[in-house]
N, C-alpha and C. Protein backbone atom coordinates (compact mmCIF):
# COMPACT_ATOMS: atom_id res chain seq x y z
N UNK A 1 0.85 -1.17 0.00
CA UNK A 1 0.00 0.00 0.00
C UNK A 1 0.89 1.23 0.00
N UNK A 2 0.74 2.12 -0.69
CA UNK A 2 1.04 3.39 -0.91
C UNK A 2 0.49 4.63 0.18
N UNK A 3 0.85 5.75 0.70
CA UNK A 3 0.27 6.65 1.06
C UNK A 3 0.13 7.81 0.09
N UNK A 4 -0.95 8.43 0.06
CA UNK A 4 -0.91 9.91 -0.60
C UNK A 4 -1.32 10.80 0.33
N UNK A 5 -1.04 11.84 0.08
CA UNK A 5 -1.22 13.43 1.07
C UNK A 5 -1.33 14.65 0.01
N UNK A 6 -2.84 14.82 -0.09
CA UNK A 6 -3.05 15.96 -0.72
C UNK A 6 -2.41 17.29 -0.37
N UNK A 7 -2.22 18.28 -1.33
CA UNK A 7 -0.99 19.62 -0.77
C UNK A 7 -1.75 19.78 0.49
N UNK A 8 -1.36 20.62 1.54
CA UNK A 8 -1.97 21.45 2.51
C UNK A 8 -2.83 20.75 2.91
N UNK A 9 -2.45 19.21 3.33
CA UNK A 9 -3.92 18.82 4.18
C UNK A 9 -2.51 17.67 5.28
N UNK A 10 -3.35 17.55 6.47
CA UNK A 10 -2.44 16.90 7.08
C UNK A 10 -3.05 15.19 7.07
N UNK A 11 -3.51 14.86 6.79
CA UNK A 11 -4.75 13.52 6.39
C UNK A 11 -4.08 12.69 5.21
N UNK A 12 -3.61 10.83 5.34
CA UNK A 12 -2.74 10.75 4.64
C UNK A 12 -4.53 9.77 4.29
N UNK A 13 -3.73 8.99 2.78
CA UNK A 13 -5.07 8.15 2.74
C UNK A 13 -4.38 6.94 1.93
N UNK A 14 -4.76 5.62 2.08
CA UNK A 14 -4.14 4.73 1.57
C UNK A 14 -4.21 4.29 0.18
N UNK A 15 -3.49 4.16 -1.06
CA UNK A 15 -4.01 3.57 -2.26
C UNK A 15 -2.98 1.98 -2.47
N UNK A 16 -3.69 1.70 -3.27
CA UNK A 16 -3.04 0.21 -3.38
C UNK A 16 -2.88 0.61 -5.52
N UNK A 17 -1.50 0.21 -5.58
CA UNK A 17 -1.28 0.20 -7.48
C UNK A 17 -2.00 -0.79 -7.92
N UNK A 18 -2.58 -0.16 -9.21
CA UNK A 18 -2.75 -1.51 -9.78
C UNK A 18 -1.89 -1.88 -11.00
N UNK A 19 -1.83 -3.29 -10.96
CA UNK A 19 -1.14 -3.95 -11.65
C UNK A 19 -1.86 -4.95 -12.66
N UNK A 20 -0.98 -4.75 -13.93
CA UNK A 20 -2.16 -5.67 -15.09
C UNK A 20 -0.79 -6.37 -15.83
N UNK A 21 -1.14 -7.85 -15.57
CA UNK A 21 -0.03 -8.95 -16.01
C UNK A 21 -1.28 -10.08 -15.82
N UNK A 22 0.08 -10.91 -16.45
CA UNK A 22 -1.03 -12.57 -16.92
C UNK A 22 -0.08 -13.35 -15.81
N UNK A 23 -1.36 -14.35 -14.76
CA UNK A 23 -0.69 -15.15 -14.04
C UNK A 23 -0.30 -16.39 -14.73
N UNK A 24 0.60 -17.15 -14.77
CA UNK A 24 1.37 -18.08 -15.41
C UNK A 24 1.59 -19.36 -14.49
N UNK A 25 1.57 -18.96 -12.93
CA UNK A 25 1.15 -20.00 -12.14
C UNK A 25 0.59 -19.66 -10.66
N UNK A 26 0.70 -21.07 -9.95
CA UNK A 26 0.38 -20.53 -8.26
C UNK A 26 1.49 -21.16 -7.59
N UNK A 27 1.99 -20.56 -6.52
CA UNK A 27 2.99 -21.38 -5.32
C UNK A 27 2.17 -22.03 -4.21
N UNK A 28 1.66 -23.28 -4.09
CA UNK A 28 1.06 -23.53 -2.58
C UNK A 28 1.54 -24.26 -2.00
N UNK A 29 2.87 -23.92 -2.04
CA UNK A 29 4.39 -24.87 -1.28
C UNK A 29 4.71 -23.77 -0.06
N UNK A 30 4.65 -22.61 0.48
CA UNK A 30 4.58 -21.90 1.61
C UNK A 30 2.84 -21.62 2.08
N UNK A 31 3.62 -21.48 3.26
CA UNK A 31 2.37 -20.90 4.10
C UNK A 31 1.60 -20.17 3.54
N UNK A 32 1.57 -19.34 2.81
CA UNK A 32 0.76 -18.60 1.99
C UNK A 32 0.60 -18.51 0.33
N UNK A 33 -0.49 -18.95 -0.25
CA UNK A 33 -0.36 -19.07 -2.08
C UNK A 33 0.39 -17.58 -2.35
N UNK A 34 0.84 -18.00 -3.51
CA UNK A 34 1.71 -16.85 -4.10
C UNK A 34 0.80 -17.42 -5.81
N UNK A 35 0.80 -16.09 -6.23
CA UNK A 35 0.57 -15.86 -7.86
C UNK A 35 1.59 -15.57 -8.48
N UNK A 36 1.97 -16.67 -9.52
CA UNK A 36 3.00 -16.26 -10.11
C UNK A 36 2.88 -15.45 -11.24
N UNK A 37 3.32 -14.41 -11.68
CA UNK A 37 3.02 -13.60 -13.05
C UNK A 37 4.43 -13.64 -13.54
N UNK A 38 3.93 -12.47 -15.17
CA UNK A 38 5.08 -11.85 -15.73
C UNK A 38 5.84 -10.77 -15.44
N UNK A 39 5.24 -10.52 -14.44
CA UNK A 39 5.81 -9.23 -13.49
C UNK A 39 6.65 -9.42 -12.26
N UNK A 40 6.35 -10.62 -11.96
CA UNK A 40 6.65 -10.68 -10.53
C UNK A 40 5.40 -11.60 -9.84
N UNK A 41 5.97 -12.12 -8.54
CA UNK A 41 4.73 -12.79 -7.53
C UNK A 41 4.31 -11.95 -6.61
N UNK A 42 3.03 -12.09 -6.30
CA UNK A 42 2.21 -11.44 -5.35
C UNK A 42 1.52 -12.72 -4.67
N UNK A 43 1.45 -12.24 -3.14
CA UNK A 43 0.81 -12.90 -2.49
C UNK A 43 -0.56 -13.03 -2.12
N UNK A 44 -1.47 -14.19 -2.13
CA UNK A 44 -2.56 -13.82 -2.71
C UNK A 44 -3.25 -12.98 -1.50
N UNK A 45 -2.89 -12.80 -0.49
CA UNK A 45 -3.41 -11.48 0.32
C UNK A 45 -3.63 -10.48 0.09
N UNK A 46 -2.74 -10.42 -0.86
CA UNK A 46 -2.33 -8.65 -1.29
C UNK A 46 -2.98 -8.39 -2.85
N UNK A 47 -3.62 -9.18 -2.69
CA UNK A 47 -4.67 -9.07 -4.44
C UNK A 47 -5.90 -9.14 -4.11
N UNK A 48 -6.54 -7.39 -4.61
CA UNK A 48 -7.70 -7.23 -4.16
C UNK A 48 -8.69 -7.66 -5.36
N UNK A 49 -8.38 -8.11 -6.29
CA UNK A 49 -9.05 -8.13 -7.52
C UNK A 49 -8.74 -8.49 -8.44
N UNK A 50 -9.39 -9.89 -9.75
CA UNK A 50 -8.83 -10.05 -10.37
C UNK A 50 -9.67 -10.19 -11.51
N UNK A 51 -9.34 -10.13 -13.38
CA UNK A 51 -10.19 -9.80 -13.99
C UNK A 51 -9.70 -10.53 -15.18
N UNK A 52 -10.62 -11.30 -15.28
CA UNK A 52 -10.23 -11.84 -17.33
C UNK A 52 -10.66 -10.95 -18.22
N UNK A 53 -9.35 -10.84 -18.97
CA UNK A 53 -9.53 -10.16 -20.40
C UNK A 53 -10.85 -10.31 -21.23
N UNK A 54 -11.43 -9.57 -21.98
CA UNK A 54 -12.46 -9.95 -22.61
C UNK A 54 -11.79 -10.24 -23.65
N UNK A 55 -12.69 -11.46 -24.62
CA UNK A 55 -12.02 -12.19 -26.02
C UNK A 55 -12.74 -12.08 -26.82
C-alpha cells in the first residue's frame, strides 16, 4: 500500500497500485499461495481483484 497526502492537508489516505499482467502460475508450497506472473509474484493477500480479459 502506498500513502498519498493531498498539498496542505495533514490527512494521509491509503491507495493500493494496480497492476495488469497474466498469471502463469500458483505457489502452494509456503504458508501462503503466491501468484505467479510476468511481473513478478504477489501474495494472494495482497490481491484485491482479479479480472479476465475480454475475447
Amino acid at each position: 500500500m502506498l500513502q498519498a497526502r493531498a498539498a496542505g492537508e495533514d490527512e494521509t489516505v491509503g491507495v493500493y497500485p494496480l497492476v495488469r499482467t497474466e498469471v502463469t502460475g500458483v505457489d502452494l508450497v509456503n504458508d501462503e499461495a503466491t501468484l505467479i506472473t510476468t511481473v513478478g509474484e504477489f501474495n494472494l493477500s495482497s490481491i484485491h481483484g482479479v479480472y479476465e480479459p475480454e475475447q
